[in-house]
Every structure is written in structure tokens, then in C-alpha cells.
N, C-alpha and C. Protein backbone atom coordinates (compact mmCIF):
# COMPACT_ATOMS: atom_id res chain seq x y z
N UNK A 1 19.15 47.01 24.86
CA UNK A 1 18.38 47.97 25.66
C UNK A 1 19.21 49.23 25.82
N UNK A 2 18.87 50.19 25.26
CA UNK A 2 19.31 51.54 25.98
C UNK A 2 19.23 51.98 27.00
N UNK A 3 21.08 52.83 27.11
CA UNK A 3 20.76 52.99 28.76
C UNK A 3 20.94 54.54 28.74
N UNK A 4 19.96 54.92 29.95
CA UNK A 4 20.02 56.73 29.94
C UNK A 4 21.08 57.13 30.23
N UNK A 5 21.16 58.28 29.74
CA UNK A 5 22.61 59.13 29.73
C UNK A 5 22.63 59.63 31.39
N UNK A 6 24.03 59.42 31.56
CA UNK A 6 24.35 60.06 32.94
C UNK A 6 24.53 61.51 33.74
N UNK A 7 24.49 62.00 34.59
CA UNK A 7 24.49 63.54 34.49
C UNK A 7 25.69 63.83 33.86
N UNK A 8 26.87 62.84 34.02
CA UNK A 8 28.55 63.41 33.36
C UNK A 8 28.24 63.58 32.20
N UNK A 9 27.70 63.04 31.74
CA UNK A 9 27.68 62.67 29.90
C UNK A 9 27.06 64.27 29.26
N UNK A 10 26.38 64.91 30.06
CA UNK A 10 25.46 65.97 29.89
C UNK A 10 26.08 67.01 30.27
N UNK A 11 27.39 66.82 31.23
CA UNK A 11 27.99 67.89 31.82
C UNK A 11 27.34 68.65 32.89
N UNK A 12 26.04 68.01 33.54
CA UNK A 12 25.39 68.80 34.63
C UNK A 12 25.60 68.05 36.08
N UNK A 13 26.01 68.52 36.92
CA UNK A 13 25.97 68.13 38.18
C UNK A 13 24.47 67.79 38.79
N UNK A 14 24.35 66.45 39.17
CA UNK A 14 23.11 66.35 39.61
C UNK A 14 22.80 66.68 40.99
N UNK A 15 21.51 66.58 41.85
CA UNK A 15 21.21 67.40 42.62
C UNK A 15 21.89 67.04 43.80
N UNK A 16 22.19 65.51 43.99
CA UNK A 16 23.09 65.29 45.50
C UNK A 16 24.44 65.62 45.23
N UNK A 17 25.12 65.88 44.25
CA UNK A 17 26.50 66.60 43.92
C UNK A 17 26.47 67.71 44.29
N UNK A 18 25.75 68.48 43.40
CA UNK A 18 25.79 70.49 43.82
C UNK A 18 25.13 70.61 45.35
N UNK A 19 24.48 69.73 45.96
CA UNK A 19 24.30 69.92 47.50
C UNK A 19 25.47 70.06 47.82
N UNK A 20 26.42 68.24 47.83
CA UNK A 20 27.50 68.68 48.87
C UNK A 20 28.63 69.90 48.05
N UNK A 21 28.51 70.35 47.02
CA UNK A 21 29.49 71.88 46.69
C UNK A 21 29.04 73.19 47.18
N UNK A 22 27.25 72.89 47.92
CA UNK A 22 26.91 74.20 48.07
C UNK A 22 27.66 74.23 49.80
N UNK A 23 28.27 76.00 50.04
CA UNK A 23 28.69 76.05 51.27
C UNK A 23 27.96 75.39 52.07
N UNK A 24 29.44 75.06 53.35
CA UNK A 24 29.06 74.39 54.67
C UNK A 24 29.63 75.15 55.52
N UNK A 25 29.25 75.40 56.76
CA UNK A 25 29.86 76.08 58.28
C UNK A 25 31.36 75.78 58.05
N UNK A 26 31.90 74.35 57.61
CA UNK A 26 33.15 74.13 57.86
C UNK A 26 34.24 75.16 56.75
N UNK A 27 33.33 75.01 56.05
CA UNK A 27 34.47 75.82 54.52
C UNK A 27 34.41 77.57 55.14
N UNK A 28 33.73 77.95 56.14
CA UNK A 28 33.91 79.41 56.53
C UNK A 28 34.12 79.46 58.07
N UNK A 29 34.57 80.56 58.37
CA UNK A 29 35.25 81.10 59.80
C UNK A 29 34.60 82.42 60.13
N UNK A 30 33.36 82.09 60.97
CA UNK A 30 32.72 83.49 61.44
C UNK A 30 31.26 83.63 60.91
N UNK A 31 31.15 82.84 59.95
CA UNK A 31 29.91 82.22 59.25
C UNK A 31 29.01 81.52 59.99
N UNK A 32 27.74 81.49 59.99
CA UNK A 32 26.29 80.38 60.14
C UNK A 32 26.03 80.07 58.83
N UNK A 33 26.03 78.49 58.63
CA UNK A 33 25.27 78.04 57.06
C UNK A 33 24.25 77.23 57.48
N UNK A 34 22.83 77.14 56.47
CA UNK A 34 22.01 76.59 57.23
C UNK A 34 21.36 76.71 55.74
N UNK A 35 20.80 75.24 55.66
CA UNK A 35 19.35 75.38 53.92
C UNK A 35 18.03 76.39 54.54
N UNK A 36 17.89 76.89 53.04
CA UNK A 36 16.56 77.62 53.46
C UNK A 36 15.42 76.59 54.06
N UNK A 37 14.31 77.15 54.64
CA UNK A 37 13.28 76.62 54.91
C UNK A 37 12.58 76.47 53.78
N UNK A 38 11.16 75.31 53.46
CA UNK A 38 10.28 75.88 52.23
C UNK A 38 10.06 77.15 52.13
N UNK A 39 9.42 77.88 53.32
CA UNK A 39 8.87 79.27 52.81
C UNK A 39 9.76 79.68 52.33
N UNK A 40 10.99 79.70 52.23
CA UNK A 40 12.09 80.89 52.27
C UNK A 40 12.45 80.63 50.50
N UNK A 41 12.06 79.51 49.76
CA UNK A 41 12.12 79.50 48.47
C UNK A 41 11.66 79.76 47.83
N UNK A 42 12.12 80.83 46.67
CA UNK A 42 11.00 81.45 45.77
C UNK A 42 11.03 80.63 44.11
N UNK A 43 10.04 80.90 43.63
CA UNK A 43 10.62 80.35 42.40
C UNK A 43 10.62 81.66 40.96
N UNK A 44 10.83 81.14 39.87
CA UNK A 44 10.53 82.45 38.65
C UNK A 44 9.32 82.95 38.76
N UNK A 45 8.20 82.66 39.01
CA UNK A 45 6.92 82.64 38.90
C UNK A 45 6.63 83.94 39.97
N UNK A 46 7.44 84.04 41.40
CA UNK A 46 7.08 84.82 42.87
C UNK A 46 7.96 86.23 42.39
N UNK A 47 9.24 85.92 41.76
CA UNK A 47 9.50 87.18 41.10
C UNK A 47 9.78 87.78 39.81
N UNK A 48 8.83 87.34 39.10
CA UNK A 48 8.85 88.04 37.53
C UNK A 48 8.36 89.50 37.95
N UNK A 49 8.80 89.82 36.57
CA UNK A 49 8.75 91.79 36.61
C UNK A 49 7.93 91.85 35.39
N UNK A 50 7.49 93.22 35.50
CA UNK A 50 6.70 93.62 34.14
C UNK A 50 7.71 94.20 33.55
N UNK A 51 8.74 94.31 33.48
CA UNK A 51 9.79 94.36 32.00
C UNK A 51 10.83 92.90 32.04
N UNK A 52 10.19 92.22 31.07
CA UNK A 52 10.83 90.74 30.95
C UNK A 52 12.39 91.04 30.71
N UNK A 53 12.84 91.95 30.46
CA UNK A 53 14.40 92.08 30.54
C UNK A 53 14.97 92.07 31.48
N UNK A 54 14.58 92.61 32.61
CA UNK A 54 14.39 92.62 33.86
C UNK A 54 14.81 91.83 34.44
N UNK A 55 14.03 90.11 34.38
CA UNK A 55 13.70 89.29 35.28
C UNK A 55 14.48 88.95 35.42
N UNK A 56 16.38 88.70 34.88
CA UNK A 56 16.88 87.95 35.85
C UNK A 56 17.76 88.65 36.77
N UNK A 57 17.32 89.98 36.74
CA UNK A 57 18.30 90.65 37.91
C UNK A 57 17.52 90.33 38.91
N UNK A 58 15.91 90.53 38.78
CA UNK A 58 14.97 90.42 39.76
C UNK A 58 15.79 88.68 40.22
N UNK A 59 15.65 87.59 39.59
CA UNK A 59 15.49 86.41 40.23
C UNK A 59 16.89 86.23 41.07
N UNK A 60 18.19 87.19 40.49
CA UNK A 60 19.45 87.17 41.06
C UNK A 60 19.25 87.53 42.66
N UNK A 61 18.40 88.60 42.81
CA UNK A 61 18.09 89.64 43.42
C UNK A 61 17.66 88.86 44.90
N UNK A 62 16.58 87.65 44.61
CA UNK A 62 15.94 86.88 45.11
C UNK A 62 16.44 85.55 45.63
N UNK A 63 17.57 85.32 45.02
CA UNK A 63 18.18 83.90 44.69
C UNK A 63 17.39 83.02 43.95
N UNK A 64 17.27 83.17 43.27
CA UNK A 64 16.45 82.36 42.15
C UNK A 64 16.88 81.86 41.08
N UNK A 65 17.49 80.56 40.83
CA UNK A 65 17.81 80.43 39.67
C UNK A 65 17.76 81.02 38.42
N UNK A 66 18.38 81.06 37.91
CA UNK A 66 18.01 81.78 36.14
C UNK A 66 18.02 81.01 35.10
N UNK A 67 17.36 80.72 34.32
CA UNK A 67 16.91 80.16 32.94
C UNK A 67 16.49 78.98 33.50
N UNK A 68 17.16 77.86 32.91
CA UNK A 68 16.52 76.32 32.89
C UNK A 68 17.20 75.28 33.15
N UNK A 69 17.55 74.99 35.35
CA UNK A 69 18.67 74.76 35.51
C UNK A 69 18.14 73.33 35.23
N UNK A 70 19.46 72.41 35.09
CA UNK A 70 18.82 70.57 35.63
C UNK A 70 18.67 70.45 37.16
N UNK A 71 19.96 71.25 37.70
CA UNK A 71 19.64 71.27 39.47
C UNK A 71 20.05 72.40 40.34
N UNK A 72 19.31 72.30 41.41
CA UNK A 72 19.38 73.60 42.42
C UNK A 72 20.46 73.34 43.78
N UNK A 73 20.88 73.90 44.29
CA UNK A 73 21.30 74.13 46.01
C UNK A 73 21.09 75.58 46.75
N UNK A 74 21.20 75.61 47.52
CA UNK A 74 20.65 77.39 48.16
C UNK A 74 20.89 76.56 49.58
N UNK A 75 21.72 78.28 50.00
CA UNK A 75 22.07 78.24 51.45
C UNK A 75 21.61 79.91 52.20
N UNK A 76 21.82 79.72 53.00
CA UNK A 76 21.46 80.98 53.50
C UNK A 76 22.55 81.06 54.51
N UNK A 77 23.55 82.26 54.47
CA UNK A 77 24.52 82.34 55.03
C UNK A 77 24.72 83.93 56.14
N UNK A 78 24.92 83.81 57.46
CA UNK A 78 25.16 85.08 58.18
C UNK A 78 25.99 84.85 58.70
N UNK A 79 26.76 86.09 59.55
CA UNK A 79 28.13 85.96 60.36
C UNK A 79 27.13 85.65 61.29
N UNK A 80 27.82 84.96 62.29
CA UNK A 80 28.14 84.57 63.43
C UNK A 80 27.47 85.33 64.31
N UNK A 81 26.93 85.48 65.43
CA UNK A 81 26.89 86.39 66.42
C UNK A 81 28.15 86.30 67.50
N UNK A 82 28.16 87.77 67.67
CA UNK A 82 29.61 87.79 69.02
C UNK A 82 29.07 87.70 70.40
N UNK A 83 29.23 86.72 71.06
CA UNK A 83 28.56 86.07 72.31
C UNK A 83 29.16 87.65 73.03
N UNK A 84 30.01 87.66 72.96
CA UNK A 84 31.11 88.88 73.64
C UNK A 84 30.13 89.95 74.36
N UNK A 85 30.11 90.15 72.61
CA UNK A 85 29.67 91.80 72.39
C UNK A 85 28.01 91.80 72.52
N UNK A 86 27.38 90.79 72.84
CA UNK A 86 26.22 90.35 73.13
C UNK A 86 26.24 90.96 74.51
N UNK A 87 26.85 90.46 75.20
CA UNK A 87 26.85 90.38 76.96
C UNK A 87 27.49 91.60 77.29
N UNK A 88 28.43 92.12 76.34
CA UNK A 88 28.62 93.93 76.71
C UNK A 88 27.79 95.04 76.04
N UNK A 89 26.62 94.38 75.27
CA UNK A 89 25.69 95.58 75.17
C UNK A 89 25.26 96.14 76.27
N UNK A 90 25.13 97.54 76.59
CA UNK A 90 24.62 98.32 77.45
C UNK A 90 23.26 98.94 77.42
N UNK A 91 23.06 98.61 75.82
CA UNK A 91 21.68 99.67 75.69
C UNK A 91 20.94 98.71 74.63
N UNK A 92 19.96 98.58 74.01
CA UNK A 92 18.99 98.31 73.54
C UNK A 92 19.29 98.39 72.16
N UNK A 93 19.70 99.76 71.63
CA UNK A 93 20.37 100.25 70.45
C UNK A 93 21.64 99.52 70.07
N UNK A 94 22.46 99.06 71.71
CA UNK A 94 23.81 98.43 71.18
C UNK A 94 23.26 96.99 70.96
N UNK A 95 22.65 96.43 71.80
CA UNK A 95 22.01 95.30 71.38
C UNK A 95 21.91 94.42 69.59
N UNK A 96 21.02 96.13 69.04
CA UNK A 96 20.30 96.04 68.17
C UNK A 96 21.58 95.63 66.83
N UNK A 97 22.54 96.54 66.95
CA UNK A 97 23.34 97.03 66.12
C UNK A 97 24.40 95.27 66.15
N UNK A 98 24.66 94.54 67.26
CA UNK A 98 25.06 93.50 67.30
C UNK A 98 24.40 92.32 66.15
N UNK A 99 23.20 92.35 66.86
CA UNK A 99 22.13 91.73 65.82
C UNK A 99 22.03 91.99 64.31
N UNK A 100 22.36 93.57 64.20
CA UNK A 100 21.78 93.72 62.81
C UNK A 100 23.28 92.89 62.08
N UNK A 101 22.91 92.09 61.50
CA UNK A 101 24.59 91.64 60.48
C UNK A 101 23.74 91.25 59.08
N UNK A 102 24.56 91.15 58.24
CA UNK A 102 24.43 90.91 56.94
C UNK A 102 23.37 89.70 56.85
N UNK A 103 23.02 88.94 55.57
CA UNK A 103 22.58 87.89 55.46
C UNK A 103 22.50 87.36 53.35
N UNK A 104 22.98 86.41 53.50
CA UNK A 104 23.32 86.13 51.94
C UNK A 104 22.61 85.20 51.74
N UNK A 105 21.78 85.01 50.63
CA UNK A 105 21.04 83.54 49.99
C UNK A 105 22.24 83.29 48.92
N UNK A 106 22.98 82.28 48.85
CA UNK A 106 23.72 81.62 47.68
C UNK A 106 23.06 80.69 46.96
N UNK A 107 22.86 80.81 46.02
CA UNK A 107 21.64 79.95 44.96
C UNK A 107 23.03 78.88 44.06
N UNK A 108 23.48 77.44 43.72
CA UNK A 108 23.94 76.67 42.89
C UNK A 108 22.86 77.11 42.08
N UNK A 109 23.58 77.02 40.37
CA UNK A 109 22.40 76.39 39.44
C UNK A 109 23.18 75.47 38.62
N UNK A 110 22.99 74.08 38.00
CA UNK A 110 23.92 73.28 36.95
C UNK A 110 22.59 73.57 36.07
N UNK A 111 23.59 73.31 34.84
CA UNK A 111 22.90 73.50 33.84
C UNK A 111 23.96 72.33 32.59
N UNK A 112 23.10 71.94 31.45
CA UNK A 112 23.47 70.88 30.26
C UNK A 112 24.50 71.15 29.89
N UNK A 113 25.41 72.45 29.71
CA UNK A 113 26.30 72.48 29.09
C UNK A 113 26.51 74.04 29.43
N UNK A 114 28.04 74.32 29.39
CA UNK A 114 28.82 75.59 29.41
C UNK A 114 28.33 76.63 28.90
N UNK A 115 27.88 76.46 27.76
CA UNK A 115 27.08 77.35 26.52
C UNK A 115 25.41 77.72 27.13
N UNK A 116 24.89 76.95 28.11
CA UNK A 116 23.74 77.25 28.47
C UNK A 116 23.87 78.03 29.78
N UNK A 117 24.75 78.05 30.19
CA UNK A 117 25.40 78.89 31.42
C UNK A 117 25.76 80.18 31.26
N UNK A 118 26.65 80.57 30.12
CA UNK A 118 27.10 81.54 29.17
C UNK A 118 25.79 82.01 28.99
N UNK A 119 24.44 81.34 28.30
CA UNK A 119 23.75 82.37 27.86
C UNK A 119 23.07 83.06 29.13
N UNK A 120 23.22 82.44 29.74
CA UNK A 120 22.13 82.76 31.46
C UNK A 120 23.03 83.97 31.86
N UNK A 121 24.28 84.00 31.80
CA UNK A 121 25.22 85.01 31.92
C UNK A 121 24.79 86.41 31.07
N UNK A 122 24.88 85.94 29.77
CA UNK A 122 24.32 87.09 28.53
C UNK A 122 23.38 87.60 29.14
N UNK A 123 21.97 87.16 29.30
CA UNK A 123 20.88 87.58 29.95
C UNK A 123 20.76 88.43 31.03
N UNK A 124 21.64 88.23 31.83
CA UNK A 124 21.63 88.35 33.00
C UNK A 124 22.66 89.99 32.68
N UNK A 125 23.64 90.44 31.99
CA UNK A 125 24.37 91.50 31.06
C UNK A 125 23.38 92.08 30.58
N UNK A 126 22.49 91.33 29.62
CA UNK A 126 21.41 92.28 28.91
C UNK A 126 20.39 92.90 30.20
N UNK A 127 20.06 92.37 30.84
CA UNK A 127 19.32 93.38 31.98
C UNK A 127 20.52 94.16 32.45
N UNK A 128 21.35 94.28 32.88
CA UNK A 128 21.93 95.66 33.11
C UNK A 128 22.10 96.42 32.60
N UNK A 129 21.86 96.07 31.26
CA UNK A 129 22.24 96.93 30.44
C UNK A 129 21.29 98.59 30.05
N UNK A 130 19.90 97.63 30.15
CA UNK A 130 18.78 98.21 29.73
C UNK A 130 17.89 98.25 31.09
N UNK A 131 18.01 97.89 31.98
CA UNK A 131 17.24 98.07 33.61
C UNK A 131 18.17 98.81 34.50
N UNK A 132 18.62 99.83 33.78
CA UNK A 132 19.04 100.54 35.31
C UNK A 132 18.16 101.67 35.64
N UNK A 133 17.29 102.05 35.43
CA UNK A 133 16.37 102.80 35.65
C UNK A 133 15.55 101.93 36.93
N UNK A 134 16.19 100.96 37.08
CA UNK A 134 14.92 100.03 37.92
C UNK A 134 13.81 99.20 37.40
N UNK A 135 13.06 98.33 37.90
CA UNK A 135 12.05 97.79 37.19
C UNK A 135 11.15 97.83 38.60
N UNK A 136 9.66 98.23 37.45
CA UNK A 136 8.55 98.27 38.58
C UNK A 136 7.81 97.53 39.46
N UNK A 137 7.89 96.18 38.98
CA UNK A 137 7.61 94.91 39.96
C UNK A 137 7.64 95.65 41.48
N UNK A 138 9.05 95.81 42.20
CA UNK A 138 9.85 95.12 43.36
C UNK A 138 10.09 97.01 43.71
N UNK A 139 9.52 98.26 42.92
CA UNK A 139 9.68 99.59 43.77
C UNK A 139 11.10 99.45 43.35
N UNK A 140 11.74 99.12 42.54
CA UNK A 140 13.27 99.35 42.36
C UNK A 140 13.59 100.66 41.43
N UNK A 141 14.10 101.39 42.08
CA UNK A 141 14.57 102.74 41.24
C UNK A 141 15.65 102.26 40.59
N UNK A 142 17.01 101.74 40.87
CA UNK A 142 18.04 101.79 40.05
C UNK A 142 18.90 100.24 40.52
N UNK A 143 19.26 100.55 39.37
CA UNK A 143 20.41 99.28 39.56
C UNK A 143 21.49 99.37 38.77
N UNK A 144 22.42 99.59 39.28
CA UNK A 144 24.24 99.83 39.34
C UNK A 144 25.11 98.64 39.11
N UNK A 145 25.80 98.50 37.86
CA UNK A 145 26.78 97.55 37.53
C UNK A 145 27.92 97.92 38.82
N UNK A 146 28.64 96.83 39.39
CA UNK A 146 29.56 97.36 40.45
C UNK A 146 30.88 96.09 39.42
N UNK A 147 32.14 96.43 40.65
CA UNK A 147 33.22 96.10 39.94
C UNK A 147 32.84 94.21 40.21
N UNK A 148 33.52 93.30 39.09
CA UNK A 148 33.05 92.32 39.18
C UNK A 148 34.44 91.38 40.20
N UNK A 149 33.76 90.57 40.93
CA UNK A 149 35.31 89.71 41.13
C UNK A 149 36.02 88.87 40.32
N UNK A 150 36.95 88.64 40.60
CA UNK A 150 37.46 87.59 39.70
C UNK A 150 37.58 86.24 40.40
N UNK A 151 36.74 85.96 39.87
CA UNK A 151 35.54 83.99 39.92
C UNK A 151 34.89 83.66 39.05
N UNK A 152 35.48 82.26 38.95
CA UNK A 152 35.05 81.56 38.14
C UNK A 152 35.33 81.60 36.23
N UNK A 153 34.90 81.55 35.33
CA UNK A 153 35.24 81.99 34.34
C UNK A 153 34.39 83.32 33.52
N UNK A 154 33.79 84.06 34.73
CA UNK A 154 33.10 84.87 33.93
C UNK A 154 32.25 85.00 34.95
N UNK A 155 32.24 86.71 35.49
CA UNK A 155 31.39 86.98 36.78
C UNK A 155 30.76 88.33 36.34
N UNK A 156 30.02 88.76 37.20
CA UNK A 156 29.45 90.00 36.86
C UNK A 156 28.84 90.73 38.84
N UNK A 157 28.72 91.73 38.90
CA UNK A 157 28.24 92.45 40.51
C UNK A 157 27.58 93.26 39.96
N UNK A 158 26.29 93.42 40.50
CA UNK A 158 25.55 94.67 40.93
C UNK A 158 24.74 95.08 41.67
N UNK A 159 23.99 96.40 41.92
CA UNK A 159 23.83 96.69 43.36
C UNK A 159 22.06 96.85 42.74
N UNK A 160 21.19 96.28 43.45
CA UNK A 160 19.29 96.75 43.17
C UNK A 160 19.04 98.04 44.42
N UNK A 161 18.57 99.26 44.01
CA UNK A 161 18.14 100.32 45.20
C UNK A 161 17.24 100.51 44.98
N UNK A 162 16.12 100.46 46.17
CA UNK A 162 14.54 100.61 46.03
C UNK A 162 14.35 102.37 45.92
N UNK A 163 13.59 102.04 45.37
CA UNK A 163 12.73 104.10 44.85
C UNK A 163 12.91 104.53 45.83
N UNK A 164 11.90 104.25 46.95
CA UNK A 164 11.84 106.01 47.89
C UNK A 164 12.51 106.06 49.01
N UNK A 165 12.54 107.56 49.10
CA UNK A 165 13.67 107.74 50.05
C UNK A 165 13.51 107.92 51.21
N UNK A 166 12.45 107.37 51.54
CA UNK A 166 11.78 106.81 53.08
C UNK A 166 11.61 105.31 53.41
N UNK A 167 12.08 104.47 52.31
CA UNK A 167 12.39 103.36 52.17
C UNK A 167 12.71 102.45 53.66
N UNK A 168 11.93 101.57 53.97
CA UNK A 168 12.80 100.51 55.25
C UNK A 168 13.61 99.62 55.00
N UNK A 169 13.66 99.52 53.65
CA UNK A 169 14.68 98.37 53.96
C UNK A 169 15.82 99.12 53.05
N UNK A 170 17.28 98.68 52.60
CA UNK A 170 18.48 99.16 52.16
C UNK A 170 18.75 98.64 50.58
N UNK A 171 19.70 98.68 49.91
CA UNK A 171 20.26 98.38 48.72
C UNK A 171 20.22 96.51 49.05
N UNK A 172 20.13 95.60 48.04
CA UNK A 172 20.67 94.31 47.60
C UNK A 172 21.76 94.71 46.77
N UNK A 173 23.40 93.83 46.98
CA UNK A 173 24.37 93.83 46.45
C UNK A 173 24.16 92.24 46.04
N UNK A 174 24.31 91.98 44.98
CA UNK A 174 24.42 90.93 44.30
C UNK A 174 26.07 90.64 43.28
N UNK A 175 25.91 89.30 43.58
CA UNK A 175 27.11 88.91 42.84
C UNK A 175 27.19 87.04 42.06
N UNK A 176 27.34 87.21 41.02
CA UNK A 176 26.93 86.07 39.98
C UNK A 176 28.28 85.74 39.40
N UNK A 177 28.92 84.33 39.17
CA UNK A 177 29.62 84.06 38.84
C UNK A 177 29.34 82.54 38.24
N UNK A 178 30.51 82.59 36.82
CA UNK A 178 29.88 81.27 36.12
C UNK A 178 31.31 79.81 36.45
N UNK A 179 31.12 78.92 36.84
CA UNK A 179 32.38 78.17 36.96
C UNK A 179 31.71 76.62 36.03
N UNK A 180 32.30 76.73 34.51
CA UNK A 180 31.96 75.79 33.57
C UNK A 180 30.39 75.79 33.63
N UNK A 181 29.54 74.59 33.54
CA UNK A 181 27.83 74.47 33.58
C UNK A 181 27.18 75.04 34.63
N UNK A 182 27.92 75.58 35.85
CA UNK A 182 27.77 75.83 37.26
C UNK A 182 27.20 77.12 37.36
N UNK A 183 26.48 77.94 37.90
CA UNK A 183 26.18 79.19 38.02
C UNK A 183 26.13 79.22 39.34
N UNK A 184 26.93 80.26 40.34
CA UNK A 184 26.56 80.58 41.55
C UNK A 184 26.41 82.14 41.88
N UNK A 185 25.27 81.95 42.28
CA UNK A 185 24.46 83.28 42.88
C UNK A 185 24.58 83.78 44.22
N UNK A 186 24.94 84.86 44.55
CA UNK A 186 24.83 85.86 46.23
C UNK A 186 24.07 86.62 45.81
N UNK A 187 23.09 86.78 47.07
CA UNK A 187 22.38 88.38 46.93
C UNK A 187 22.33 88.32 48.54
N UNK A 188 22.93 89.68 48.81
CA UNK A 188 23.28 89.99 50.36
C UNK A 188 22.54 91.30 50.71
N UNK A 189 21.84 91.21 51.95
CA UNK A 189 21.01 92.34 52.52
C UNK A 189 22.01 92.52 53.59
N UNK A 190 21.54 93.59 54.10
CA UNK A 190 22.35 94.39 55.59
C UNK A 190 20.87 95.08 56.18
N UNK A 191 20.44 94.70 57.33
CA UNK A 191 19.60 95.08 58.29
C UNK A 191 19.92 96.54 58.65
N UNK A 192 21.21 96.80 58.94
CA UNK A 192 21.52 98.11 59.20
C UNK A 192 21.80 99.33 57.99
N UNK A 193 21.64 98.97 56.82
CA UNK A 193 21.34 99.47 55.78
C UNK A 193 19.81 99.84 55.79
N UNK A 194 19.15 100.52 56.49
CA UNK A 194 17.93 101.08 56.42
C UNK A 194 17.16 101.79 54.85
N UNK A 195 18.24 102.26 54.33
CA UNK A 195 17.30 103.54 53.24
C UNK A 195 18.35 103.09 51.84
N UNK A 196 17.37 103.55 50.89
CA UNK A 196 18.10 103.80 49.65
C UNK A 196 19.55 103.79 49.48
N UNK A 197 20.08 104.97 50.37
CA UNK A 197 21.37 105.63 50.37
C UNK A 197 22.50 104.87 51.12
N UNK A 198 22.20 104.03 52.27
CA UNK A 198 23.23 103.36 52.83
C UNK A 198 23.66 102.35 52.28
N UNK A 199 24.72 101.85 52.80
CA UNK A 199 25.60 101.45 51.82
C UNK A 199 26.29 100.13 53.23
N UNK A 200 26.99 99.02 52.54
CA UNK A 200 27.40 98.01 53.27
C UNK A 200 28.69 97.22 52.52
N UNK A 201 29.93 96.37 52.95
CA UNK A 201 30.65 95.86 52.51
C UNK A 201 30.17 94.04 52.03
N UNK A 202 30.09 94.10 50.73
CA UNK A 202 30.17 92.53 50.78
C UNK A 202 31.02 91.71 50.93
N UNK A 203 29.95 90.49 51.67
CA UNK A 203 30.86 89.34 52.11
C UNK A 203 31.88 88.61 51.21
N UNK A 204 33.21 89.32 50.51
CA UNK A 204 33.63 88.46 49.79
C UNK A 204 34.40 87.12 49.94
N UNK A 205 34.53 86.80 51.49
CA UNK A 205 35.32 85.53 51.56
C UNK A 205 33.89 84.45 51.24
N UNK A 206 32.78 84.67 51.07
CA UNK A 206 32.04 83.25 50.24
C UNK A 206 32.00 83.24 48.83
N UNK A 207 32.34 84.44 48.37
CA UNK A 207 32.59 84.17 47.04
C UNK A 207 33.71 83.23 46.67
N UNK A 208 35.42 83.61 47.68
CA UNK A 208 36.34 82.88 47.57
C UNK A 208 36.16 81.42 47.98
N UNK A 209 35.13 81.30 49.05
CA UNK A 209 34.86 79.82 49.54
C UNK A 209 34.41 78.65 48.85
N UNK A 210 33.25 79.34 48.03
CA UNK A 210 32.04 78.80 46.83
C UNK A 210 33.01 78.31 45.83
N UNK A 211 33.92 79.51 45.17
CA UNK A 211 34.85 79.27 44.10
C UNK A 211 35.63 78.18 44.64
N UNK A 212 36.39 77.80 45.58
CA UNK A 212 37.56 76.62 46.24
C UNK A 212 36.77 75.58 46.04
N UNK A 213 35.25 75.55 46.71
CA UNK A 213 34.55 73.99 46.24
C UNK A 213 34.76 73.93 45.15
N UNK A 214 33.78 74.67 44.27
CA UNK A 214 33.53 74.66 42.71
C UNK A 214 35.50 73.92 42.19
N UNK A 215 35.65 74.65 42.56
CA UNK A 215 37.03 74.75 41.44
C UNK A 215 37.71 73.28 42.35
């Protein structure tokens, strides 16, 4: 009788593995980690673009896996609130500005083999290459290669800015990194990033965090 091949044998992490690698509260300091809700999951289908070159900045963009993983994890990660600076707001505005903090979806993807990871990588190069003009789906005017970190064996950063310049919401900074069959995804908003033009620091201690599991 034949017996089915195991996820090792395939080189893919199966889905109760890449759970416990996806961040936890404990692996960060100043952090909230928490799984998305259903609504909060999108799949390829909620953000394809009408330029298929496009789509996997769009799905980066989104946290959305890219290509054809065997398994998923996704967290949704914010700092902390400062109880502090909560109780010494004075005004409404200071209030606000407490509240407004970052917020990151980190997407796991495993995939069959190194080489199928690599190409999700390629793909994911070839839209920057040729989508920085933006793609029209999602009102995106431009999108900016930024400097990449060094994670994993092969990473890439860039920034999505919506068209107009009355815009409510701000830039997505995204950041993709490959560690062997593993693909891990950030795409980080800032509330206080209102328009096109503002600008925000990314969270890089989950990149370093993600990488310490992984690795």
C-alpha cells in the first residue's frame, strides 16, 4: 500500500506549523498580535487588477498570498496603546493622534519547493518593474521600489500611493521577504498618514521578529 508523501518530503510547511511561526504578542515588545477575523480575509479573486502584471503587488498590498501556496497564516499586528498618554490627552485631537498608530497584516505563504517561492518573488520584481505608473483597479497612481531589508534569502520593499491628492487614506509600505519555500508578507498602513504625500516609518522590528521564527 502506498503511503502519501509528507509535508517534509515536499518541503512545505503545513498549516498547523506556519501557524505556530506566524508572530505572537510574546516574540514582540509594544506590539498587539491577534488573527484576522473572516471578514478581514481577502482572497486573489477580491483583489485582482486590470493589468495582470500588476496583481501581485495588488495581493502584497492586501496581504494576500501570491501564486499557489500549500498553506496560509496572517496576523494582524499594531503597537500597543499608551495607557499613559491616553489619560494625558487634553483635547480630542490629542486623543486622536494617540489612537492613530500604524497597523500591519503579515501574510505566511509555504509553498512545494524553494524554486516555487523564487518564482513568486520574480513575479512579484516583474510588477515593479512595469507598474509603477500605478494600476487602475485600487486608484493607485504610483508605486516606488524602496530600499530592501536584509531577510531572509531574498527580499524586496515597496511603497503603493493612491492618485488623488485629496485622497483619505495615505501610502501602503510593503515589505516581502523569501526564507527557503516560506514567503512572508507586511503591508503596513498609518491612520495618520492621511494623503498621497505623507509619509510614515516602518515597523521594522517584525520583520526582524518573523525572520528569528522563520530562521
Amino acid at each position: 500500500m502506498s503511503t502519501p508523501s509528507s509535508p517534509s518530503a515536499s518541503e512545505a510547511r503545513a498549516a498547523a506549523e506556519l501557524d505556530k511561526l506566524a508572530l505572537a504578542e510574546s516574540d514582540l515588545k509594544g506590539f498587539a498580535v491577534r488573527k484576522l477575523k473572516a471578514v478581514e480575509v481577502l482572497t486573489q479573486h477580491d483583489v485582482r487588477t486590470a493589468e495582470e502584471d500588476c496583481a501581485p503587488l495588488s495581493q502584497a498590498e492586501y496581504g494576500v498570498a501570491m501564486g499557489d501556496p500549500v498553506a496560509t497564516a496572517q496576523r494582524r499586528v499594531t503597537f500597543e496603546f499608551d495607557a499613559d498618554a491616553i489619560a494625558a490627552a487634553g483635547s480630542e485631537e490629542e486623543l486622536d493622534a494617540v489612537f492613530a498608530t500604524s497597523h500591519t497584516t503579515v501574510t505566511l505563504a509555504s509553498y512545494d519547493s524553494p524554486d516555487q517561492a523564487r518564482a513568486v518573488l520574480k513575479a512579484l520584481r516583474s510588477g515593479l518593474a512595469t507598474c509603477e505608473g500605478g494600476f487602475s483597479s485600487f486608484g493607485v497612481d504610483k508605486v516606488s521600489t524602496d530600499t530592501a531589508p536584509k531577510a531572509g534569502d531574498e527580499a524586496v520593499a515597496f511603497t503603493v500611493t493612491p492618485g488623488q491628492d485629496d485622497a483619505l487614506v495615505g501610502p501602503t509600505k510593503d515589505v516581502v521577504f523569501r526564507h527557503g519555500s516560506t514567503i512572508a508578507q507586511f503591508g503596513t498602513e498609518d491612520p495618520s498618514a492621511t494623503g498621497p504625500t505623507d509619509d510614515f516609518e516602518f515597523p521594522t522590528a517584525l520583520i526582524e521578529a518573523q525572520e528569528a521564527k522563520l530562521g
